[in-house]
Structure formats: C-alpha cells, structure tokens
Protein backbone atom coordinates (compact mmCIF):
# COMPACT_ATOMS: atom_id res chain seq x y z
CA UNK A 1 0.00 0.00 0.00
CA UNK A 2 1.85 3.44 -0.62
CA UNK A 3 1.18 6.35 1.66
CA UNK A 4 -0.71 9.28 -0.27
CA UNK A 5 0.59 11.80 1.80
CA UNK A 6 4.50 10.42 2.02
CA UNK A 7 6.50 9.46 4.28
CA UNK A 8 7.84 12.35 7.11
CA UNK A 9 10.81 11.71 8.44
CA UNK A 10 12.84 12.90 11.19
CA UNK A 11 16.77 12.78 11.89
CA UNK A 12 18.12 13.41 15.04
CA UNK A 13 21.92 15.00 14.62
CA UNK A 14 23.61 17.22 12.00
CA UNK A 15 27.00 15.25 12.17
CA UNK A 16 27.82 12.69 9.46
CA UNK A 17 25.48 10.61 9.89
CA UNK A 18 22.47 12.88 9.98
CA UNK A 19 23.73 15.37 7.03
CA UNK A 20 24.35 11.54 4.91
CA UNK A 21 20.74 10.36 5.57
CA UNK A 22 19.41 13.44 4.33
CA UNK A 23 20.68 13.16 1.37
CA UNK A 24 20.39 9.79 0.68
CA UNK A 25 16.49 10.44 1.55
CA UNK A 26 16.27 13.08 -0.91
CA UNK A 27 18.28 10.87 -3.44
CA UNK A 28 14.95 8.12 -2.32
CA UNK A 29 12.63 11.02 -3.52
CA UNK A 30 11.48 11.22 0.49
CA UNK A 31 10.78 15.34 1.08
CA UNK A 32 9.73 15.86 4.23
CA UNK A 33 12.74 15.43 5.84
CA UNK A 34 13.47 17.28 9.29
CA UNK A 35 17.04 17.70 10.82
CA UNK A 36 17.14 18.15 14.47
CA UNK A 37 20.32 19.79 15.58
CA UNK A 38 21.21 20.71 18.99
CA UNK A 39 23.96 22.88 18.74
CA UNK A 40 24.04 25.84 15.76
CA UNK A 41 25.92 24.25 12.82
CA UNK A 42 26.33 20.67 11.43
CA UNK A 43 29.33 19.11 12.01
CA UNK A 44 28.88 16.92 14.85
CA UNK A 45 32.26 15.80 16.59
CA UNK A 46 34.17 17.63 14.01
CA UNK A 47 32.36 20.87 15.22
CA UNK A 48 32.61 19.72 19.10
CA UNK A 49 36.35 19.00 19.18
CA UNK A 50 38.82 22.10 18.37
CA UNK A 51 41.57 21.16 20.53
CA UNK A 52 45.15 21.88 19.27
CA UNK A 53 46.52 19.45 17.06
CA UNK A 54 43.01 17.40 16.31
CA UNK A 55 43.42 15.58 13.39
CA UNK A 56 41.88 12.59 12.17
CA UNK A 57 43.13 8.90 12.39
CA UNK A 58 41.66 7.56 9.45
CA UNK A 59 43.50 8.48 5.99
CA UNK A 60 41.21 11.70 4.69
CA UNK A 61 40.60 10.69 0.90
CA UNK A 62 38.79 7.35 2.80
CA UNK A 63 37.14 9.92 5.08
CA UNK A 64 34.83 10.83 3.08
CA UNK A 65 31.26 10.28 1.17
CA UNK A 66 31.94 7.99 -2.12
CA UNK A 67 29.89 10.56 -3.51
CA UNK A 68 31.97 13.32 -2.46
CA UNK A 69 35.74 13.17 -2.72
CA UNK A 70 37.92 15.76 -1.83
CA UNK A 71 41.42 15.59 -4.08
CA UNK A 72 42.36 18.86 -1.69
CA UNK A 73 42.72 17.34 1.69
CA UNK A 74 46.64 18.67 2.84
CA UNK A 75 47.58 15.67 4.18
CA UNK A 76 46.65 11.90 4.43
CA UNK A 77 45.01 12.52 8.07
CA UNK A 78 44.24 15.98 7.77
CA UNK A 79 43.44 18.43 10.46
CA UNK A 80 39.69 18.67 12.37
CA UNK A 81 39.52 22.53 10.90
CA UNK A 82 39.45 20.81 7.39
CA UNK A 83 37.11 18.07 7.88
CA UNK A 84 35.10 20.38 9.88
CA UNK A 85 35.23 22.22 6.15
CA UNK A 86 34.31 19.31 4.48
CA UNK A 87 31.13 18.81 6.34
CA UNK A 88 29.91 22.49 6.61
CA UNK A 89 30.50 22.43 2.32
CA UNK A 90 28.27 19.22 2.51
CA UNK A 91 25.62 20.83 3.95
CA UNK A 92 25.96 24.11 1.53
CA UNK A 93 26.00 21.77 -1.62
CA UNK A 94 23.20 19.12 -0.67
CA UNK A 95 21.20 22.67 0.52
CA UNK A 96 20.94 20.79 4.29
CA UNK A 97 20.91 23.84 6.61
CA UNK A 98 16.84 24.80 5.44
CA UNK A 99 16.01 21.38 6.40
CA UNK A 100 17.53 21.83 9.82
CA UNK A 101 16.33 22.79 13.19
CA UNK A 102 19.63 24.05 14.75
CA UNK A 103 20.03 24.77 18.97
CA UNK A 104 17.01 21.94 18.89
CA UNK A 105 17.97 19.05 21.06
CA UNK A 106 15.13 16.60 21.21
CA UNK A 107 13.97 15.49 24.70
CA UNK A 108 11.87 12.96 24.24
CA UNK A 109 10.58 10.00 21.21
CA UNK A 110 7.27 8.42 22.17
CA UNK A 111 5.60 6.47 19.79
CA UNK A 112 1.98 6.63 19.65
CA UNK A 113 -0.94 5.89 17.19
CA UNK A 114 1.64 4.39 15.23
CA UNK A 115 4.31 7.01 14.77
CA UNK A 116 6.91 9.18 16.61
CA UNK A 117 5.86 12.09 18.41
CA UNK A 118 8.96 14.36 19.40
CA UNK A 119 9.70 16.52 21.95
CA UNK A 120 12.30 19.13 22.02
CA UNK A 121 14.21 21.09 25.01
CA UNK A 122 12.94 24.05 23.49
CA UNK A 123 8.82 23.05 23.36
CA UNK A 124 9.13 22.35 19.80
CA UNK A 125 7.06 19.47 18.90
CA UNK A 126 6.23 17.61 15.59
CA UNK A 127 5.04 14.11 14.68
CA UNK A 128 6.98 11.66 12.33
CA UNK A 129 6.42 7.95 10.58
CA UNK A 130 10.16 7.52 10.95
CA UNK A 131 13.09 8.40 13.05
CA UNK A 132 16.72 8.05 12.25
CA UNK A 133 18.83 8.77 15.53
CA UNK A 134 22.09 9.93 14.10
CA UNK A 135 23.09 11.14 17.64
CA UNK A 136 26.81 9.65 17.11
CA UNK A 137 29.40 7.69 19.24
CA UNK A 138 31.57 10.18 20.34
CA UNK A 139 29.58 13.13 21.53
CA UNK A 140 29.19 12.74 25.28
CA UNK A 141 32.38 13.75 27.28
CA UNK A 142 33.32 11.92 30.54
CA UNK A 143 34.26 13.95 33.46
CA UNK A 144 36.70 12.19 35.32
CA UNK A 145 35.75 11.42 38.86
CA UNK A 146 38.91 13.03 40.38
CA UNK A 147 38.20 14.71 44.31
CA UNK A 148 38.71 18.42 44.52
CA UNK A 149 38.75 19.12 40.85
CA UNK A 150 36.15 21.80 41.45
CA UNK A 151 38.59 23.80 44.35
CA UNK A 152 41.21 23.97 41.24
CA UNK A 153 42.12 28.32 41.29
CA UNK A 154 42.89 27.93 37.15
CA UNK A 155 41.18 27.03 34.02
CA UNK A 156 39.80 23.44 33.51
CA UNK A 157 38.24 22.21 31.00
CA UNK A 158 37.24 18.93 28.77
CA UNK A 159 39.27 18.80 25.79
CA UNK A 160 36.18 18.22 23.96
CA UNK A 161 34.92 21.50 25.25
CA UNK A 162 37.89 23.43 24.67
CA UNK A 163 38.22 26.98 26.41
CA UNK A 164 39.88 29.22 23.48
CA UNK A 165 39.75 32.03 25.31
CA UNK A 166 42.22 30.25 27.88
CA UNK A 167 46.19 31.78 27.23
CA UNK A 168 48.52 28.75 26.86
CA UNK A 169 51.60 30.56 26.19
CA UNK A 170 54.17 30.12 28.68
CA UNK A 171 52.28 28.57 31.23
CA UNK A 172 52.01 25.34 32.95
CA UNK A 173 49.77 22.90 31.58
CA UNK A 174 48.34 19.48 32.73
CA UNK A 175 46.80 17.24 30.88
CA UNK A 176 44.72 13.81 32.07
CA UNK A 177 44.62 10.63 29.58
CA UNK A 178 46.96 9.32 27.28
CA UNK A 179 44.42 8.15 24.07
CA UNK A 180 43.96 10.16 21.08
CA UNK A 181 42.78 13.17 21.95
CA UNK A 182 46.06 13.84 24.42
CA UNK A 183 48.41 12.47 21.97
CA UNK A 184 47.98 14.54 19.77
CA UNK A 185 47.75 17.91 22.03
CA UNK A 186 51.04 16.75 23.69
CA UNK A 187 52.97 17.35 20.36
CA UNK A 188 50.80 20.79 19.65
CA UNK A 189 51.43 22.51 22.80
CA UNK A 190 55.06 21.29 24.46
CA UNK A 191 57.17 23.86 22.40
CA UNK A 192 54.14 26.78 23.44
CA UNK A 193 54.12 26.34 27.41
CA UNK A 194 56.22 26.55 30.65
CA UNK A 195 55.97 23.49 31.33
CA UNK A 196 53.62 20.03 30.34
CA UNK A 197 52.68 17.60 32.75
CA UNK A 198 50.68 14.20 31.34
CA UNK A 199 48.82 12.29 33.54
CA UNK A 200 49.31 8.66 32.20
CA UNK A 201 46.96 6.07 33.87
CA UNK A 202 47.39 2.97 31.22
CA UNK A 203 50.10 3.76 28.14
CA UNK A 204 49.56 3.22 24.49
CA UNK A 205 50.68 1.68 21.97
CA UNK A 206 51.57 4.31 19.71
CA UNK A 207 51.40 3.40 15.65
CA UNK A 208 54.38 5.83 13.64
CA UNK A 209 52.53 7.47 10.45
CA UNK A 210 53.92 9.03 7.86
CA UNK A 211 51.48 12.55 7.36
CA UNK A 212 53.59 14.60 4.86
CA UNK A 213 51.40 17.34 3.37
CA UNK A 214 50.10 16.56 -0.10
CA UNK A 215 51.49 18.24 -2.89
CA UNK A 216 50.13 20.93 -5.23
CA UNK A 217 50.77 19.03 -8.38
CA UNK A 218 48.98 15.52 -6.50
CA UNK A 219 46.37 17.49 -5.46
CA UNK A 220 45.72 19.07 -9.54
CA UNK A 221 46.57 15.91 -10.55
CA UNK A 222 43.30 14.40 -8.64
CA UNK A 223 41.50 17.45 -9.72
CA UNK A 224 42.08 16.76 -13.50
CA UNK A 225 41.42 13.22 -13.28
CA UNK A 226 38.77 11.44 -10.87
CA UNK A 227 39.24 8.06 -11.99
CA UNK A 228 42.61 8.37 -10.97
CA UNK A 229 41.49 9.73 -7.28
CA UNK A 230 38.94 7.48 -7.08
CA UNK A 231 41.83 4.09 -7.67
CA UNK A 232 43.95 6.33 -4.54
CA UNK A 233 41.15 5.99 -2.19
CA UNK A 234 39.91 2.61 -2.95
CA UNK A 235 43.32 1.46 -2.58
CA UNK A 236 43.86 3.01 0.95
CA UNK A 237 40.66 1.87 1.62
CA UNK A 238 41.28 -2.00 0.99
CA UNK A 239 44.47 -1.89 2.57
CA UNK A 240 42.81 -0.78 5.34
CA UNK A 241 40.69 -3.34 5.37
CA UNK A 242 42.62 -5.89 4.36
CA UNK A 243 45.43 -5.67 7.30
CA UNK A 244 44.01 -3.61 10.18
CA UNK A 245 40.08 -4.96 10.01
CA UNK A 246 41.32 -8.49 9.37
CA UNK A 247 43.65 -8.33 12.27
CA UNK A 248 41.31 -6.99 15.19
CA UNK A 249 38.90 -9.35 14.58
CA UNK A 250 41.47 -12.61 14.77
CA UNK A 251 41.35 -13.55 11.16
CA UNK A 252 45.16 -12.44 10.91
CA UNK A 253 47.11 -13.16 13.77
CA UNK A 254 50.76 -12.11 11.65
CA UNK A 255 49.02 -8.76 10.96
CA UNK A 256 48.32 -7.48 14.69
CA UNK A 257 52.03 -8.94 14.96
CA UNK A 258 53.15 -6.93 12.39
CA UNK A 259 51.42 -3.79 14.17
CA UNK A 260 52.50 -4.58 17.65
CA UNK A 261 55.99 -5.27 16.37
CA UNK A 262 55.76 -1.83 14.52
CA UNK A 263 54.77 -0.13 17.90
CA UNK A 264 57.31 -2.03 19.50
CA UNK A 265 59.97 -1.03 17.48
CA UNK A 266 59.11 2.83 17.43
CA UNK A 267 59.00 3.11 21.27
CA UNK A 268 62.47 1.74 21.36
CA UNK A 269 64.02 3.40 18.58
CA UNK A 270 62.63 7.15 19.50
CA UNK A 271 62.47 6.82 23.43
CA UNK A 272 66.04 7.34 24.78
CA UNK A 273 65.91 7.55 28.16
CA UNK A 274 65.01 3.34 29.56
CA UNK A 275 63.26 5.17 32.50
CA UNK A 276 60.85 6.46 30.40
CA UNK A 277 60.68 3.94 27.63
CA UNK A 278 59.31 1.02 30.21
CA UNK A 279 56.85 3.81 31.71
CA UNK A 280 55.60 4.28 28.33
CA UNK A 281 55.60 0.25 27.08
CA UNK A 282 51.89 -1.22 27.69
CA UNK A 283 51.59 -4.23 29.32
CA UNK A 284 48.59 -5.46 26.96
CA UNK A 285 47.83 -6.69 23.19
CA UNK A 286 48.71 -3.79 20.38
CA UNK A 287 44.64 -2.56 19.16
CA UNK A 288 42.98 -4.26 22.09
CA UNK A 289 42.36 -0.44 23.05
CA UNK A 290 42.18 2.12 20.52
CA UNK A 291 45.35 1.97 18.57
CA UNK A 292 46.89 5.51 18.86
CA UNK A 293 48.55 6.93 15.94
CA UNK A 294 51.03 9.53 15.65
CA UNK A 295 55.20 9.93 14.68
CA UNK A 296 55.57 12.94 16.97
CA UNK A 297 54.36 12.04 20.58
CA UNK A 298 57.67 10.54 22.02
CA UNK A 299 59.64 13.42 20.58
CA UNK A 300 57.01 15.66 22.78
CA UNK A 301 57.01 14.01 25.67
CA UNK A 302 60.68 13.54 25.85
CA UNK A 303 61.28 17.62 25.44
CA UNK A 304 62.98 19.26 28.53
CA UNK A 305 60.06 20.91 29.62
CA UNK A 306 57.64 17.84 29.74
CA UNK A 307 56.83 15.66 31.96
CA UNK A 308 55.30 12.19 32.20
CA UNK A 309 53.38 11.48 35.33
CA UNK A 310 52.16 7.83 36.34
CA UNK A 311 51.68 7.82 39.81
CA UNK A 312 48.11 8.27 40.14
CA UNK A 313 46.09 11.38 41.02
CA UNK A 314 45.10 11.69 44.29
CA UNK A 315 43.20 14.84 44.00
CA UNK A 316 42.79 18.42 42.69
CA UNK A 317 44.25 20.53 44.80
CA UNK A 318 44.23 24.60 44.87
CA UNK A 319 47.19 25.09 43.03
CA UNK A 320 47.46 21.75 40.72
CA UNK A 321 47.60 18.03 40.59
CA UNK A 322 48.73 16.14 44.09
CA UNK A 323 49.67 12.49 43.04
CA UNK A 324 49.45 9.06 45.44
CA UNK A 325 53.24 9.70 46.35
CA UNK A 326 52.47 13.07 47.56
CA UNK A 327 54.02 15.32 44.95
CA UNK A 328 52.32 18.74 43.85
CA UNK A 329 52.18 19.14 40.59
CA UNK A 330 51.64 23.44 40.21
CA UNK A 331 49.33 23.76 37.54
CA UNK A 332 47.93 27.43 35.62
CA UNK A 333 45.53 25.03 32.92
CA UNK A 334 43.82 21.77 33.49
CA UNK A 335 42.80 19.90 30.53
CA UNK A 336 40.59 16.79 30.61
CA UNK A 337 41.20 14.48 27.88
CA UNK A 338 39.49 12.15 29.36
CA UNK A 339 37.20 10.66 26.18
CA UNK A 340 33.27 10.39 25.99
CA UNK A 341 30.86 7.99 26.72
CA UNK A 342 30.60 5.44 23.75
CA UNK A 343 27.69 3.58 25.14
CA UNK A 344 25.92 6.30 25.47
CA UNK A 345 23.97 6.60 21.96
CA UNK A 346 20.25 8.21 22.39
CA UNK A 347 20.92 8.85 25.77
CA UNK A 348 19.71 11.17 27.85
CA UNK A 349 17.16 11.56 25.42
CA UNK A 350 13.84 9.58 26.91
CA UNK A 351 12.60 7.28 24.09
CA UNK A 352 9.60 4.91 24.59
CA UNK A 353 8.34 2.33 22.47
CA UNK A 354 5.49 0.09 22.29
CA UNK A 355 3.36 -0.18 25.32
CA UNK A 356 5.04 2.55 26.96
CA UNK A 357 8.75 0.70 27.22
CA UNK A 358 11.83 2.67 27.36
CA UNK A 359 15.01 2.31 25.51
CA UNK A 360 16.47 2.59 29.18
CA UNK A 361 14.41 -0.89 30.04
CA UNK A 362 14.74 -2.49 26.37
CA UNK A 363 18.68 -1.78 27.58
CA UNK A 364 18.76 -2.41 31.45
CA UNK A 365 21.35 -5.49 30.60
CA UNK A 366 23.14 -3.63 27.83
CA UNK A 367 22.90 -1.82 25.13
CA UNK A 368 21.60 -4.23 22.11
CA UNK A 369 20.21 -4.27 18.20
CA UNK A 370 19.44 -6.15 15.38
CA UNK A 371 22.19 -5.71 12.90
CA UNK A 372 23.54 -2.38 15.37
CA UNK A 373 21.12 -0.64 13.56
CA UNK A 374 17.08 -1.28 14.90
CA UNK A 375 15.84 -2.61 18.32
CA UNK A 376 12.57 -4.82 18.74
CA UNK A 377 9.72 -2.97 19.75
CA UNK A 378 10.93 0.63 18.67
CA UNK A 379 9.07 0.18 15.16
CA UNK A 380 10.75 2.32 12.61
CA UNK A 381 13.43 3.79 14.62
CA UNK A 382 16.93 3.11 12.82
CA UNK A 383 20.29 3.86 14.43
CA UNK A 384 23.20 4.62 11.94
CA UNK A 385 26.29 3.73 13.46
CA UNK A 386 23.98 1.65 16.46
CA UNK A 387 25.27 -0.71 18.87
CA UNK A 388 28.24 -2.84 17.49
CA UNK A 389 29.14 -0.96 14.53
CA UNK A 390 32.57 -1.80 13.32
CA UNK A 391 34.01 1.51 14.36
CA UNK A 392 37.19 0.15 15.66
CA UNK A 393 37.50 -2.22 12.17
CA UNK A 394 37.29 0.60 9.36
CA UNK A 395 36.14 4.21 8.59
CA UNK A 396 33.00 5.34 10.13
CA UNK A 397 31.57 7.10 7.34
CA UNK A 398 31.44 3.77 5.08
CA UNK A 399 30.20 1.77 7.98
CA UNK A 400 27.12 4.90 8.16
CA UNK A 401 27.02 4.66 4.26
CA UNK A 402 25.81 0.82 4.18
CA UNK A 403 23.85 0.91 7.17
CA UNK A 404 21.99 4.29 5.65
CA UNK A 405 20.95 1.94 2.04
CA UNK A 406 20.02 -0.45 4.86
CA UNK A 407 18.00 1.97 6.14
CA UNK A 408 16.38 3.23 2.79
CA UNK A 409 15.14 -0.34 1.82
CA UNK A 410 13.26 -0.92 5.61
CA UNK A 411 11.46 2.25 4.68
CA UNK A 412 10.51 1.11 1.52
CA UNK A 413 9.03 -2.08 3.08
CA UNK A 414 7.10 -0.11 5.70
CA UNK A 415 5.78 2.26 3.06
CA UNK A 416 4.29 -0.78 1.13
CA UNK A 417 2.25 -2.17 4.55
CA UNK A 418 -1.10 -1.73 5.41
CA UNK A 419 0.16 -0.30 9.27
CA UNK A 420 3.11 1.41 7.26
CA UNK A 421 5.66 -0.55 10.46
CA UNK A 422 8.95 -2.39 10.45
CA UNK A 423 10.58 -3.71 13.66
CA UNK A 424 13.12 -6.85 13.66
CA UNK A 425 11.34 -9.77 16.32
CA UNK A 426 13.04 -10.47 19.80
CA UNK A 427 13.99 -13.81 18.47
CA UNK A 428 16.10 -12.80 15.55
CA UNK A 429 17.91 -10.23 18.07
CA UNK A 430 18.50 -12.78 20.13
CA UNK A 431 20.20 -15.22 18.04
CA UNK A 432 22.44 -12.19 16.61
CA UNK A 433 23.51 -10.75 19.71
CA UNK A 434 24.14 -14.17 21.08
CA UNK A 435 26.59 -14.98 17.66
CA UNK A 436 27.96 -11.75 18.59
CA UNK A 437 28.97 -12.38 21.64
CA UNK A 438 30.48 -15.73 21.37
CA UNK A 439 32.88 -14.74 18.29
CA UNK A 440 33.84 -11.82 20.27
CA UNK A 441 36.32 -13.60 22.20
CA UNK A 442 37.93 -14.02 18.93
CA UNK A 443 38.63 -10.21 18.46
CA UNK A 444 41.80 -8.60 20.16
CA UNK A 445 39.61 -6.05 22.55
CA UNK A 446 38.19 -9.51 24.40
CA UNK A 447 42.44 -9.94 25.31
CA UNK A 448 42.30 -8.11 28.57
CA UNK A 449 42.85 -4.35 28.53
CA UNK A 450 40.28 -1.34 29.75
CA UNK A 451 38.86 0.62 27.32
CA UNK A 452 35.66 2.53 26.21
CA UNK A 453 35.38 -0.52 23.40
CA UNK A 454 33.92 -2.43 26.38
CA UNK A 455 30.28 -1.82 27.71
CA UNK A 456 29.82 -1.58 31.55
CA UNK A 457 29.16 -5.18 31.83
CA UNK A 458 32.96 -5.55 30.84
CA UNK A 459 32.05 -6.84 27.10
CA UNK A 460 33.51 -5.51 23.81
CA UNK A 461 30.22 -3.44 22.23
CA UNK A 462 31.85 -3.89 18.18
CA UNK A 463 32.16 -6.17 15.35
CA UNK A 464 33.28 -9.31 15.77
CA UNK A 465 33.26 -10.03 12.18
CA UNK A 466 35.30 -9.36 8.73
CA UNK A 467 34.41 -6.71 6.11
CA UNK A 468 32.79 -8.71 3.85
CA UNK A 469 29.89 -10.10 6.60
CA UNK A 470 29.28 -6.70 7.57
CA UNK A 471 28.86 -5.24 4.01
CA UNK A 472 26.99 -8.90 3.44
CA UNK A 473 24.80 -7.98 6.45
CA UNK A 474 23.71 -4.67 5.23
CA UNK A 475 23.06 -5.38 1.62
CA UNK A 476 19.51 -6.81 1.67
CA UNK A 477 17.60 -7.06 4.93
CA UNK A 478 16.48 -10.55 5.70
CA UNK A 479 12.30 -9.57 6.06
CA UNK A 480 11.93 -13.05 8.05
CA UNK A 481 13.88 -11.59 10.76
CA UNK A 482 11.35 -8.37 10.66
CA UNK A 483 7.65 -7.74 11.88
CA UNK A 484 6.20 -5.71 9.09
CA UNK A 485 2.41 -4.31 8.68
C-alpha cells in the first residue's frame, strides 16, 4: 500500500550521519525530511572537538562520502579545521541547513498511534512515521571522577569542550589521559608552554605514520582526473581493510604482529631515556584499546620541559595536581582528555516504544540491536552507526554509508504495509547478539585491557566479524527476521 501523503521523516543530529541520511532520503525522492540539531551548525564531533593538534586517524581521501571526494585534503590525516570544512561544504552543496532545526535538542521520542511524536528542550514538537537517531558515538564527554577538581584556582576544562579564550603561552599545563585526543595535544602545545605535565593512567601503543602534506601538483593531478582519485582511495581503503580490520577481529594473527611489532619497534628506537621507555611500554595486546597513531608524541614528551606522570592522582588541589606519592604538581591550565561515553547513543534523550517501554528498560542489561542498527519494539526507529558498529574495524563514514541503504530499503518495506511498520522480532535479536557475543572472544579487545570498546558489563560493544559479513549484512535485509504491517 503506498502512503498518499508520504512518508515524514525525522533525523536526530547534523554530524555525518544525519547530514548523509538526508541526502540519501532526498536521493529516495522522500521530502519531508526534518534535521534536528542541537547545537548551531552541522558538524557533529568535528564541530565539538577544536583542541590543538586534532586531526583525524583515518586516511582523509577514505574519510569521506563515495559521492563526495575531496582531491584537496593537505595531508593523508588531515586536520579537524578541514574536515570540519568538508562537512559544513556538505551541507551548503546538498542545501541541508533549510532542512535543519539548529540549537534543537530533542527530549523525548514516544511512539503513539503508530508514529513518533517528538519533543524538544525548546517546546518544539512535531510528529513523524520515521526516526533516524544519528546522535553519534563520540559526543558525550566523561568527566573524570577526580576529588577536589572543582577547588582547582585555574582554568579546567574537557578537551572536547575546549576553552579558546584560555592563554597557553608560557604557562604550565596538565593534561589527564593518554588516548587520542592527548596524543595529539602533547605534540601541539610542548614547544608553546612553561611546562607540560601528562597524567598517564594505562600507556599506548603508539602506531608511527607518515602525514607529509600533499602536494600541489597531487592534489591538480586528482582534480584533473577522478578516476585516478577514485583508484587512490579505494586502494587506501582496501588496505585498510585488508590488514588492520582483518587483524582486530582474529582472522590475521601475523598482521596485529606486524602492528604490535611496529609499535614495538618505534617506542624503542625514539624513546632514549630506559626510564621512560618502560613507563611508556603497555603491558597489553597492540589494538585491544584504541590503537593511537602519531610519529611525533615521544619526541614531545621527551622535550625538557615535559613531563610524564604515572603515579596516580590523588586529588585536585588549589594550586594543581597532588599524586598518590604526595608530589604537587603546580598547575595554571587543566585539561581533561578524558574521552566520551561510547555507550551512550540516544541517551539522555527519553525514548519509549510500544506499550510505553523505554530504551532505558529495552537496555537495562546492555545496550543491544538487530544488525547495530534497529531494536525490537521501537518500530521504525533506525540507528546509523547503532550498537556494534565496526568503528574500531574501518572508517565510520562507510560503515554509516551501508547501514543508511540499509535503512532506505526498511522504509521502503514499511511504506508498502497496510500499518506502514517495520521492527526486527526479539527472536532474531536474540540469536544475533548471542553470535555476537560468542565470536567476540575471537577479536583482540576480548584480550584483557580497559577501554571505552567495552560496555559496563565488561564486554567488547563492536564487530566481531570481517568486512565482507558486515557489508553482506547490510546489503539486503532478511524480512523473516522483521515484523512488518
């Protein structure tokens, strides 16, 4: 049966996600498309994060939209300001920014009389057949639970939420964590400030890249020919996927060797001082947490005026940092680089389902879909980038890509029911999440480190599988595994 009027659908988030399903919707000739943004431009993590020396750790011509290359990235992981870019100029070309509702964070999803009826912060309130909840991974920062931080007498702040109007220059800077996010400010501030102290609680294995800027003539050269671009990214792409995806998941144990021995060897060869170098070795697997990335971090920390700390923090203090063995560290900034909640998805957003049930019940044992993308009993509510998406296997935006067509074809069947409703059964869940969970002890992040990968029941929350399942997975949806009318 098709609907006369059309289907109305709403996406929650601007970020990649969000700004990719409305397109692809349009693309679908669906109109009545709604983007609910809670901050004031698109973006999403790109826009959050403007921390010194934020870069991305995927290579930037796989970064992308396969609709949408970019042959003028700088570099192969080019800076946040520049994919930042990338995103706002999506969202100019595809004419996204009328379809939004920016500073609109929704409250509240509540299906009734057989659609969503949403609530925002702001009073707003409209009525949609579908809901796509492209509310990210990465967008809720964790506060570390440190006594006294709020007695600190200088600036603190989330890295995440960084405080620009905060002078750096010749001061002296802490900074908590050691993933990502901190190793790449380390390099971006040493050679600016008095003094740097890092707070290390578990060290990293730390990747070398090579992240020479691209050259004029490469960068024409893609211009003038996009077959040409097109073979560059598909090749970084596979290799990708062919050494890094295949290892995580155990299908190539010589290949995490290969990393870990690659880690292994950069530690030793750049870290001079054997003090230092055993502080900084980790005592787990190579990509059981996020592997870190970078060919300038040792250099940083090994600078005269930097410091690495690991005795642990014992509380905030006044003046700075006072660590289990009683030293003071004197602090002017406090930065928290302490990561987000990646379990966190809708949340706090209250969504309830059939029969009244919350998300928050549906999830009281953890946090669990069909496919990472739909949940049973929240009819037409899809989740790009959901529960155990492959983000630590490949790049995000081609995981959101085939989950989006996914998407677009569960629509389609719902338009053509009588009850215009698609939700997978509790049975078919069931038997995924339980295939899930027993190849997961497969994967390197089941090998016995901390790290947001793992949900608060101690379990890995990612794929456990290779490439070509997941792209299997999302190329048709199985209907026998759905409810549909």
């Amino acid at each position: 049966m098709s609907n006369p009027r059309g289907p109305r659908v709403a996406i929650i988030g601007a970020g990649m996600s969000g700004l990719l399903a409305s397109i692809r919707l349009r693309e679908a000739g669906i109109a009545d498309v709604t983007i609910h943004e809670k901050a004031d431009r698109p973006g999403g993590t790109w826009r959050d994060n403007t921390y010194p020396g934020l870069s991305c750790d995927v290579p930037s011509h796989v970064y992308t939209y396969s609709f949408a290359p970019n042959p003028d990235w700088s570099r192969r992981f080019s800076p946040g300001a520049e994919i930042q870019a990338y995103f706002e100029g999506i969202a100019d070309r595809y004419g996204l920014r009328s379809l939004t509702r920016f500073a609109s964070e929704i409250a509240e999803l509540r299906w009734e009389g057989a659609r969503w009826h949403l609530r925002a912060t702001d009073g707003h309130s409209e009525v949609a057949d579908y809901v796509i909840a492209a509310t990210g991974v990465l967008h809720r920062p964790v506060m570390p639970d440190i006594p006294g931080l709020e007695r600190f007498a200088g600036a603190a702040f989330h890295s995440a939420r960084w405080n620009h109007a905060v002078p750096l220059d010749g001061r002296r800077v802490g900074i908590v964590g050691t993933g990502s996010t901190a190793i790449q400010i380390v390099p971006a501030l040493v050679d600016r400030v008095r003094h740097l102290s890092l707070f290390q609680r578990t060290a990293q294995w730390v990747l070398p890249i090579v992240n020479d800027p691209y050259s004029d003539e490469e960068k024409a050269g893609w211009r003038a020919d996009p077959a040409r671009h097109r073979a560059m990214r598909d090749w970084l792409a596979a290799r990708l996927i062919d050494t890094f995806a295949r290892a995580v998941v155990g299908e190539d144990a010589s290949g995490l060797a290969e990393i870990e021995r690659m880690c292994r060897e950069h530690l030793e060869t750049v870290v001079r001082d054997p003090g230092l170098r055993e502080r900084l070795r980790p005592n787990y697997r190579a990509a059981c947490k996020r592997l870190v990335m970078s060919d300038s971090f040792y250099e940083a920390i090994q600078k005269p005026n930097a410091e690495l700390v690991t005795d642990p923090i014992r509380e905030v203090e006044l003046a700075g940092v006072r660590t289990a063995d009683g030293t003071l560290h004197e602090l002017d900034v406090l930065v928290l680089a302490t990561g987000f909640d990646g379990h966190n998805f809708l949340r706090p957003m209250r969504v309830a389902g059939e029969g009244g049930r919350t998300l928050d019940e549906a999830w009281s044992a953890g946090n669990r879909a069909y496919r990472s993308v739909v949940v049973p009993g929240f009819p037409n509510l899809f989740m790009p980038v959901g529960p155990n998406s492959p983000i630590g296997n490949f790049s995000v935006i081609e995981i959101s890509e085939m989950q989006t067509d996914y998407i677009l074809r569960l629509i389609a069947t719902a338009e053509a029911a009588p009850r215009r409703r698609i939700a997978p059964t509790e049975r078919a869940t069931a038997t995924f999440n339980a295939a899930m969970a027993a190849r997961m002890s497969g994967t390197v992040w089941a090998s016995g480190c901390r790290s947001w990968y793992l949900d608060r029941h101690g379990r890995p929350a990612l794929w456990p599988w290779s490439y070509e399942r997941f792209k299997a997975d999302m190329a048709r949806p199985d209907l026998a595994d759905f409810e549909v009318g």
